[in-house]
Structure formats: structure tokens, C-alpha cells
C-alpha atoms as a PDB file:
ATOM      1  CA  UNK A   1      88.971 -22.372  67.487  1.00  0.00           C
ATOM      2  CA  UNK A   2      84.973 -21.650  66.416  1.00  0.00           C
ATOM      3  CA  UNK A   3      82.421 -23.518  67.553  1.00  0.00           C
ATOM      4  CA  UNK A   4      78.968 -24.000  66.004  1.00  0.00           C
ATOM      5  CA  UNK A   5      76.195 -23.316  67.904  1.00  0.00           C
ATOM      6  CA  UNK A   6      72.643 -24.805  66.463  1.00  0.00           C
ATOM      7  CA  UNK A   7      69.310 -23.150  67.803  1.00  0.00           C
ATOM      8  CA  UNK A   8      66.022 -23.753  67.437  1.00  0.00           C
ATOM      9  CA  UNK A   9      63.905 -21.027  66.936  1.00  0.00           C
ATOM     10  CA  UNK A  10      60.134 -21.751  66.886  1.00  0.00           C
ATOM     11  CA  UNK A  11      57.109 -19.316  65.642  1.00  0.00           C
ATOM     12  CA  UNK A  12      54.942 -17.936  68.100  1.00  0.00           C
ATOM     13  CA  UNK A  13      52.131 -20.135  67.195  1.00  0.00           C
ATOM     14  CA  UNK A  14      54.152 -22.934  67.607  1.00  0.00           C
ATOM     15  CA  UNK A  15      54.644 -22.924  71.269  1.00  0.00           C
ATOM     16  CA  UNK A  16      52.810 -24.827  73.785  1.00  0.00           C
ATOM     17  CA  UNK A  17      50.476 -22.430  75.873  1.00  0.00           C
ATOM     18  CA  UNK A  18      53.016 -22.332  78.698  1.00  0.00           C
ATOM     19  CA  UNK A  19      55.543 -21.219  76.330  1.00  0.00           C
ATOM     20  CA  UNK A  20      53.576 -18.808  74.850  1.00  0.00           C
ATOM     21  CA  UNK A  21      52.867 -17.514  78.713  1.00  0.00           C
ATOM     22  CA  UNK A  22      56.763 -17.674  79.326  1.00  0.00           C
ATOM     23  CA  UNK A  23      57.619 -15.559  76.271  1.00  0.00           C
ATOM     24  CA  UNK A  24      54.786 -12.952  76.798  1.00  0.00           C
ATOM     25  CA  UNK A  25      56.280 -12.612  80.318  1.00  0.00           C
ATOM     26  CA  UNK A  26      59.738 -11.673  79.103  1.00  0.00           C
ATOM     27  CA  UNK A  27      59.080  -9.871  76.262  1.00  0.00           C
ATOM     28  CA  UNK A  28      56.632  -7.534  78.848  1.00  0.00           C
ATOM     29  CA  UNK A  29      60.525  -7.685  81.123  1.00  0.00           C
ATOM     30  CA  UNK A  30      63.079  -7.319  77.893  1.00  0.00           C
ATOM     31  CA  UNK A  31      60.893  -5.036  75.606  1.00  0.00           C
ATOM     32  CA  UNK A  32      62.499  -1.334  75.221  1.00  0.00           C
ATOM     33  CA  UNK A  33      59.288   0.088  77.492  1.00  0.00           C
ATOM     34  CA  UNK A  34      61.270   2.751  79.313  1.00  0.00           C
ATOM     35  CA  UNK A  35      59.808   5.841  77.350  1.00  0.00           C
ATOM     36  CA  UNK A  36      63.890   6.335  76.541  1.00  0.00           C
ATOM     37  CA  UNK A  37      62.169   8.784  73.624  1.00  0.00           C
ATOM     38  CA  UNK A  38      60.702  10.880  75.956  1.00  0.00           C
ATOM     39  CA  UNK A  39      63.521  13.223  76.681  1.00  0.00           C
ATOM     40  CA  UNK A  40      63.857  13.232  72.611  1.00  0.00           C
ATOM     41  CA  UNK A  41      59.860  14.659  72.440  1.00  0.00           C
ATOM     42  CA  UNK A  42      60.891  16.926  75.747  1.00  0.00           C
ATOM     43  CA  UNK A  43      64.206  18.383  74.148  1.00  0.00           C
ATOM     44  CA  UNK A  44      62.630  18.513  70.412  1.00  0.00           C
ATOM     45  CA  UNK A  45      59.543  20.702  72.289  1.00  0.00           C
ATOM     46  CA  UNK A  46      61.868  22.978  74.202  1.00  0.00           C
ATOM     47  CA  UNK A  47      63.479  23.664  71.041  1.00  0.00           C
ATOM     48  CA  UNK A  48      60.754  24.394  68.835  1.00  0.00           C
ATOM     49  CA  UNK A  49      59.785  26.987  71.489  1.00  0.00           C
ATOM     50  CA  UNK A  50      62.813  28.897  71.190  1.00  0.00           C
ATOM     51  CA  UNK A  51      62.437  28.839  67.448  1.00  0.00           C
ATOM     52  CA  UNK A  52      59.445  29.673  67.878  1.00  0.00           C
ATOM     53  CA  UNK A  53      58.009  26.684  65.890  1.00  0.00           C
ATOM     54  CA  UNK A  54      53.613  26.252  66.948  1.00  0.00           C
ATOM     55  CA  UNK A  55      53.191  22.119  66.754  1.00  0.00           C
ATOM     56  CA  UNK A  56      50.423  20.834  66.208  1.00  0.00           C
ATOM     57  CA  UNK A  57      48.374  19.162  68.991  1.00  0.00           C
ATOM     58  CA  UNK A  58      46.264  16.699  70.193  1.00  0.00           C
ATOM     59  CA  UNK A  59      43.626  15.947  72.853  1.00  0.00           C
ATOM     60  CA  UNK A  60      45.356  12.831  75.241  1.00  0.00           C
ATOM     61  CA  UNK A  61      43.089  11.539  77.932  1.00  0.00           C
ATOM     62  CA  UNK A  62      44.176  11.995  81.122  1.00  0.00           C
ATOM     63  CA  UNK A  63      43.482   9.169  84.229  1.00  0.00           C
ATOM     64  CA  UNK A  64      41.310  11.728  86.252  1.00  0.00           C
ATOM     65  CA  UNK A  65      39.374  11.955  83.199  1.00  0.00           C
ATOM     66  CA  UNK A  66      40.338  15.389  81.592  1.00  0.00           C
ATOM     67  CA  UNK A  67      42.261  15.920  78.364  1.00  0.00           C
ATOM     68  CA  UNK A  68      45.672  17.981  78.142  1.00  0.00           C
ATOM     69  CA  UNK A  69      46.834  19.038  74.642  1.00  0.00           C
ATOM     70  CA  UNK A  70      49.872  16.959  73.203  1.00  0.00           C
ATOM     71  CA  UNK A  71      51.959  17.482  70.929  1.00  0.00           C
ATOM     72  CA  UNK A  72      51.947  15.545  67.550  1.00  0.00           C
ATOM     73  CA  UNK A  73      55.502  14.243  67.357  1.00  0.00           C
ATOM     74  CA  UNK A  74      56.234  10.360  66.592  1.00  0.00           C
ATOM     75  CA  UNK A  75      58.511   8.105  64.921  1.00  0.00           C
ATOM     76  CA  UNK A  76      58.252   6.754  61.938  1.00  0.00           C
ATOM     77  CA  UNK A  77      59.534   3.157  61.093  1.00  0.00           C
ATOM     78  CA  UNK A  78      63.458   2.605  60.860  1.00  0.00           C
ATOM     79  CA  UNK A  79      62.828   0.488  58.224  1.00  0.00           C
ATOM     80  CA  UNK A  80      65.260   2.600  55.677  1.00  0.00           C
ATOM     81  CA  UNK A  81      66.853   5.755  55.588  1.00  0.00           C
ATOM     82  CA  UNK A  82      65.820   8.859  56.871  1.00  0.00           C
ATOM     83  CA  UNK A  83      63.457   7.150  59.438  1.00  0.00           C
ATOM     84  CA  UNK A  84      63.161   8.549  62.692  1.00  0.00           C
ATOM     85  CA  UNK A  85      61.719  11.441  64.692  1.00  0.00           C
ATOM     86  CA  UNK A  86      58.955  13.626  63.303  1.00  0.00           C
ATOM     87  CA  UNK A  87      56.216  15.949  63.985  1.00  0.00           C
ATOM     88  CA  UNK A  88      53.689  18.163  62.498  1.00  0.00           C
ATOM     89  CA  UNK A  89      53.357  21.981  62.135  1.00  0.00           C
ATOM     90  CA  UNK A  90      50.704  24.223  62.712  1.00  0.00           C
ATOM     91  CA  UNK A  91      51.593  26.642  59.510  1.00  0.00           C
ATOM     92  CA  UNK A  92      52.557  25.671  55.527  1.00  0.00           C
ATOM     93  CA  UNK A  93      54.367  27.467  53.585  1.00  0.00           C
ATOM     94  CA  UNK A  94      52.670  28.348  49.844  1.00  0.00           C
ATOM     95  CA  UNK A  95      54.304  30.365  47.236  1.00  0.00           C
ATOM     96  CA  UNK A  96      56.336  31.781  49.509  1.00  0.00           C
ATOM     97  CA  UNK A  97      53.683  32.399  52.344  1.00  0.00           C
ATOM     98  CA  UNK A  98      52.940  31.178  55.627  1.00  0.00           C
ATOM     99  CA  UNK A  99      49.486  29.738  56.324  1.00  0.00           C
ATOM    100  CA  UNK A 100      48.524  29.124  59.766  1.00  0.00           C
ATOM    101  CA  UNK A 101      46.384  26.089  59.942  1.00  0.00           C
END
């Protein structure tokens, strides 16, 4: 037989500080933070080097204080169809030609 269940669901803003401090705690826990698209940028580069595809870069800081060139590759919202991986090319193609930026 179903059974009801009734929740209540406050805003953010809502919550007493200590709830606030509880829910920033597990969201930091629960959140997807496990770089899971990492092996998505690492196969898409691999790839794009055997077709022999130039992305574009760009300067990421490193902790010792250097910079190391990076890809541009990034998702874009999953808020409709189509969403979803994409990156940017060094060339354009123009009437036909190819125009390396």
C-alpha cells in the first residue's frame, strides 16, 4: 500500500546558523567534487592529438608559482539539449579556408 511522506524543505536563508554550518559541511562531503570529468578532458585531448586537432590554451597557475598551458575545454550548462562537453580551436574555417588563430 503507498504511504505519504511530508517534508519540509527550508531555503538556505532560512536556517539557523548551525544549520547553515551543518549543510555547508555535507554539501562540501555529498557534492560531485571528484574531478569524474577529468578522464573526459584527458581522453577528449588524446584524441584531438591523433586528429591532429591544435586547442586552444590557457595560462593555469601552478602552486610552486609557475604557469603550465591548459587546454580550453569546459562544459556548458545541461540545462537543454545539446549541453555538454566543449572546447575551443586554434584555426576557423572561412570560405573554405583554414585560418590559424
Amino acid at each position: 500500500m503507498p504511504e505519504t511522506i511530508c517534508t519540509t524543505v527550508y531555503q538556505f536563508p532560512e536556517l539557523s546558523d548551525a544549520a547553515k554550518e551543518k549543510a555547508r559541511i555535507w554539501y562540501r562531503e555529498a557534492a560531485v567534487t571528484d574531478d569524474w570529468w577529468d578522464a573526459v578532458y584527458d581522453d577528449f585531448e588524446r584524441i584531438c592529438d591523433i586528429l591532429g586537432v591544435d586547442l586552444k590554451t590557457r595560462p593555469v597557475r601552478l602552486m610552486g608559482g609557475g604557469t603550465r598551458a591548459r587546454p580550453c575545454l569546459w562544459f556548458s550548462g545541461f540545462s537543454s539539449q545539446g549541453d555538454g562537453a566543449c572546447y575551443a580551436e586554434r584555426r576557423i574555417m572561412r570560405s573554405g579556408q583554414v585560418i590559424t588563430l
